[in-house]
N, C-alpha and C. Protein backbone atom coordinates (compact mmCIF):
# COMPACT_ATOMS: atom_id res chain seq x y z
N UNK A 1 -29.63 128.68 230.61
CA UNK A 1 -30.35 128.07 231.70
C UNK A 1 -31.44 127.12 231.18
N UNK A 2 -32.06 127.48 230.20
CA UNK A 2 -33.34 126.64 229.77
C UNK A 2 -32.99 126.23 228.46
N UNK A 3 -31.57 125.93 227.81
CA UNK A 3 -30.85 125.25 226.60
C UNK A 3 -31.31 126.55 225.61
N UNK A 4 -30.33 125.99 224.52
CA UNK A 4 -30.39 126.87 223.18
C UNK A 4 -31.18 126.75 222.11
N UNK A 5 -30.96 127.30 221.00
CA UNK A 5 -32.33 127.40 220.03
C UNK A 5 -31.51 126.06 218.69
N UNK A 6 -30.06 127.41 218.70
CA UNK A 6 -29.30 127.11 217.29
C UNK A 6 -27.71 127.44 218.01
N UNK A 7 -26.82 127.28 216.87
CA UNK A 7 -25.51 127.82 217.03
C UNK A 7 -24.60 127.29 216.01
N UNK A 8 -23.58 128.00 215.70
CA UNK A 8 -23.16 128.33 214.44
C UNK A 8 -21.87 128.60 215.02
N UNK A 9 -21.00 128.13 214.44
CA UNK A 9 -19.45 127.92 215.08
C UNK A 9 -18.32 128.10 213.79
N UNK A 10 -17.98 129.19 213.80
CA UNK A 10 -16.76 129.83 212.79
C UNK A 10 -15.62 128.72 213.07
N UNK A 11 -14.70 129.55 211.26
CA UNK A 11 -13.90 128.43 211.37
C UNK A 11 -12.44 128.74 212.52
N UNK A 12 -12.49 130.03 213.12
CA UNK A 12 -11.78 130.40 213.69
C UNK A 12 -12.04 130.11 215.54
N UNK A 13 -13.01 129.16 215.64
CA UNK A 13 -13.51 128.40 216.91
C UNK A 13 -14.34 129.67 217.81
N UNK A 14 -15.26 130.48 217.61
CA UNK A 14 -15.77 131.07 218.30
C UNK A 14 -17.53 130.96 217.67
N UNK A 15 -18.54 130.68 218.74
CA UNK A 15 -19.64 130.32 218.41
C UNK A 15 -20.59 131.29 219.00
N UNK A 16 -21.68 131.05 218.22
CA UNK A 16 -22.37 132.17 218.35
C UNK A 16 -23.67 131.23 218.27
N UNK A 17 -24.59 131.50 219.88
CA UNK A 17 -25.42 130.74 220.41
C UNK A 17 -26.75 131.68 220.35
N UNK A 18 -27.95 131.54 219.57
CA UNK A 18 -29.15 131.78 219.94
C UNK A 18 -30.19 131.07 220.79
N UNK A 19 -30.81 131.99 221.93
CA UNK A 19 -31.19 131.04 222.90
C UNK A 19 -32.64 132.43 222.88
N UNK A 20 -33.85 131.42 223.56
CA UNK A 20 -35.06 132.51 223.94
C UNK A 20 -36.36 132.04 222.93
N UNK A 21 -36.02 131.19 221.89
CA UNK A 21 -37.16 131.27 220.91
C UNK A 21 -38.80 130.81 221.86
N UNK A 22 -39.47 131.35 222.01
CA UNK A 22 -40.99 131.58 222.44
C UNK A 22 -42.34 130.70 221.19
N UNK A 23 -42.56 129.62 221.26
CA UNK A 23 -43.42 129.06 219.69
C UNK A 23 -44.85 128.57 220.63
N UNK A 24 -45.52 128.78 219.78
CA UNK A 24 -46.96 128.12 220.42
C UNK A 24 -47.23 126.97 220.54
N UNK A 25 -47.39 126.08 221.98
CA UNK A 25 -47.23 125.11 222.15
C UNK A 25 -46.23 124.17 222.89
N UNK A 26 -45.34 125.21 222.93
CA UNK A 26 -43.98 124.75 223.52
C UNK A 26 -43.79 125.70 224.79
N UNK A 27 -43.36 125.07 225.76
CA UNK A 27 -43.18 125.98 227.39
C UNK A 27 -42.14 126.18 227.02
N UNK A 28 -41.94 127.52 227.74
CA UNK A 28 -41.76 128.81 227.64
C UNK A 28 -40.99 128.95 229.25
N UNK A 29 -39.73 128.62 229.70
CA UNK A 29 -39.32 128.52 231.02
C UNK A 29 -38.86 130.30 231.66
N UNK A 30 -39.31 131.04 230.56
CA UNK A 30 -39.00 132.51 231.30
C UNK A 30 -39.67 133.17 229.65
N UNK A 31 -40.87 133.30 230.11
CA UNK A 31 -42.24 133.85 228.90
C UNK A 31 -41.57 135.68 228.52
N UNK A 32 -41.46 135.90 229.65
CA UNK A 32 -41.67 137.56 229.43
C UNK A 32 -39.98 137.65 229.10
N UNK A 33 -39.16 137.09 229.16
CA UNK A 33 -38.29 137.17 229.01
C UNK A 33 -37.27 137.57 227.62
N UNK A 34 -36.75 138.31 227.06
CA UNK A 34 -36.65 138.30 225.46
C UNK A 34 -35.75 137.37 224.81
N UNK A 35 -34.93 137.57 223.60
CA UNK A 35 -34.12 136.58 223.53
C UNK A 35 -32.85 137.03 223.78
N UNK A 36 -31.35 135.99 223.71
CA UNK A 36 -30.73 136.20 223.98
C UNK A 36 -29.90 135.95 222.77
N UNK A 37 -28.14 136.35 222.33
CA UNK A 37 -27.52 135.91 221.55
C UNK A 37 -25.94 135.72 222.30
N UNK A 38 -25.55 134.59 222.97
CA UNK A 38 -24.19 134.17 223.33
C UNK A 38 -22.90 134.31 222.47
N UNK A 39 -21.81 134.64 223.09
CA UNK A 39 -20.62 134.17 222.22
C UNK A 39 -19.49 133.50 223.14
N UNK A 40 -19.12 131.99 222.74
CA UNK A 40 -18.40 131.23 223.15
C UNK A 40 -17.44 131.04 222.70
N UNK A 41 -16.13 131.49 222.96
CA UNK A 41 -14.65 131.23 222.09
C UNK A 41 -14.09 129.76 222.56
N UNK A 42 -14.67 128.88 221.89
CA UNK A 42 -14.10 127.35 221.60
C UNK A 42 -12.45 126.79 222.13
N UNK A 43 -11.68 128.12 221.85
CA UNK A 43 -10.06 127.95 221.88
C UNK A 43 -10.07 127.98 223.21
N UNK A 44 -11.01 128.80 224.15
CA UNK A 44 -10.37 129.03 225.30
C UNK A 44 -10.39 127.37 226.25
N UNK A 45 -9.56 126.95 227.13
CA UNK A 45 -9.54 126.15 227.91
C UNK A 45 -11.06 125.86 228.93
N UNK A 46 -11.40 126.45 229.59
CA UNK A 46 -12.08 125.78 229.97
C UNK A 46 -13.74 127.35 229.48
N UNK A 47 -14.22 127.08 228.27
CA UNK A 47 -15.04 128.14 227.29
C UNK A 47 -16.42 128.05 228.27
N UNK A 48 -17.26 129.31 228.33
CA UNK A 48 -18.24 130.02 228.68
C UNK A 48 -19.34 130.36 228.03
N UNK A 49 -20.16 130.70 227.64
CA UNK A 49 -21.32 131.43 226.75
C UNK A 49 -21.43 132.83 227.71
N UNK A 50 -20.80 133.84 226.96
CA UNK A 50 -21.23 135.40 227.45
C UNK A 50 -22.38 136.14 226.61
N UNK A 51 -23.53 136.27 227.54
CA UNK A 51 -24.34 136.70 226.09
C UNK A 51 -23.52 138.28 225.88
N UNK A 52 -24.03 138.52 224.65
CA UNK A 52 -23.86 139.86 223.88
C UNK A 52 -24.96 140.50 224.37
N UNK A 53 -24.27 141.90 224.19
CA UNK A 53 -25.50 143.10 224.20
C UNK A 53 -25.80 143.53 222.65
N UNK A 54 -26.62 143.77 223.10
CA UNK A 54 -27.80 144.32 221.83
C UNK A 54 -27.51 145.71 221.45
N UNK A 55 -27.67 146.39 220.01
CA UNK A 55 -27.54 147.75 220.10
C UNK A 55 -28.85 148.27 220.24
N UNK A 56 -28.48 149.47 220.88
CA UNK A 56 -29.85 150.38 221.25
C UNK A 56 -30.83 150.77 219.55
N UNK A 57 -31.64 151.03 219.91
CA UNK A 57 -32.97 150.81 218.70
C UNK A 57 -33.47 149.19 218.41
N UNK A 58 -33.30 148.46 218.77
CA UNK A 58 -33.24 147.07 217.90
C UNK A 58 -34.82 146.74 219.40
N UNK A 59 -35.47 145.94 218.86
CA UNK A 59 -36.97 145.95 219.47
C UNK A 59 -36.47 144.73 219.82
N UNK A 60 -36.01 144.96 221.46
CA UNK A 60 -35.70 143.72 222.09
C UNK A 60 -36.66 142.78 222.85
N UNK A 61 -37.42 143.88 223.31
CA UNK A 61 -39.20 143.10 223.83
C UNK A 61 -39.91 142.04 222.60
N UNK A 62 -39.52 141.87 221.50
CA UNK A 62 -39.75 140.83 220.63
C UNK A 62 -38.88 140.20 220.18
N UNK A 63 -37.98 139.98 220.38
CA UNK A 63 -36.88 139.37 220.01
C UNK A 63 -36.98 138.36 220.09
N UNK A 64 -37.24 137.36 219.27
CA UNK A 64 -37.59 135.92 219.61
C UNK A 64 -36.58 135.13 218.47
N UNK A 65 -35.41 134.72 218.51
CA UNK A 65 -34.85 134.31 217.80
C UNK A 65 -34.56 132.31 217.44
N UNK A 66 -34.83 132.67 216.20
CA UNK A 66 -35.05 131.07 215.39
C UNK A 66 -33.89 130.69 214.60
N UNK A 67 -32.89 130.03 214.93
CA UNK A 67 -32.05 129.74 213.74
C UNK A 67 -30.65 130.90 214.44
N UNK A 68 -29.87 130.81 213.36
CA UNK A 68 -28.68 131.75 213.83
C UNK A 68 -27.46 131.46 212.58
N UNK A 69 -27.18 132.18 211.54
CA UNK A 69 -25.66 131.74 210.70
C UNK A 69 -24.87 133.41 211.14
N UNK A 70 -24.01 133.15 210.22
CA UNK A 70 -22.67 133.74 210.23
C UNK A 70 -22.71 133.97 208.94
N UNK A 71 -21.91 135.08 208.23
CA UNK A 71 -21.46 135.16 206.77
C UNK A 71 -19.57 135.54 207.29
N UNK A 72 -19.02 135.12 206.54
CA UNK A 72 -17.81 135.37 206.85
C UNK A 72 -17.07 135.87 206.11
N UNK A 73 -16.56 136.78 205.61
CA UNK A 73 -16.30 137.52 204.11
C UNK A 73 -14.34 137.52 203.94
C-alpha cells in the first residue's frame, strides 16, 4: 500500500519483497505498524505479493526491515 523497501528475485522467478522500513525523517504512512515480508511468484500469470507470516518468538513490534537477499544453496 505505501511501496516497498527492497526485493530480491530468485533465479527460479519468485520474489521476496521487504516493505515497513520506519527511518528518521522520512513519513511513516502506518507508524505503529510493523514490517512486512511479501512473496511474489513471477511465473504466475497475472502475480500478487502475499505477505508471509512470521514465526512465533521473532520481535515483530520492531521489525523494521532494510534491505532483503536470498542465499540459495
Amino acid at each position: 500500500e505505501a511501496g516497498s523497501e527492497d526485493i530480491d528475485i530468485l533465479p527460479n522467478g519468485l520474489a521476496f519483497i521487504s516493505s515497513g522500513l520506519k527511518y528518521p525523517g522520512i513519513k511513516s504512512f502506518a507508524p505503529d505498524k510493523p514490517g512486512e515480508i511479501f512473496l511474489m511468484d513471477l511465473n504466475e500469470h497475472s502475480p500478487r505479493a502475499v505477505e508471509l507470516r512470521i514465526s512465533r518468538g521473532f520481535d515483530l513490534a520492531s521489525f523494521n526491515p532494510h534491505g532483503i537477499s536470498t542465499y540459495v544453496d
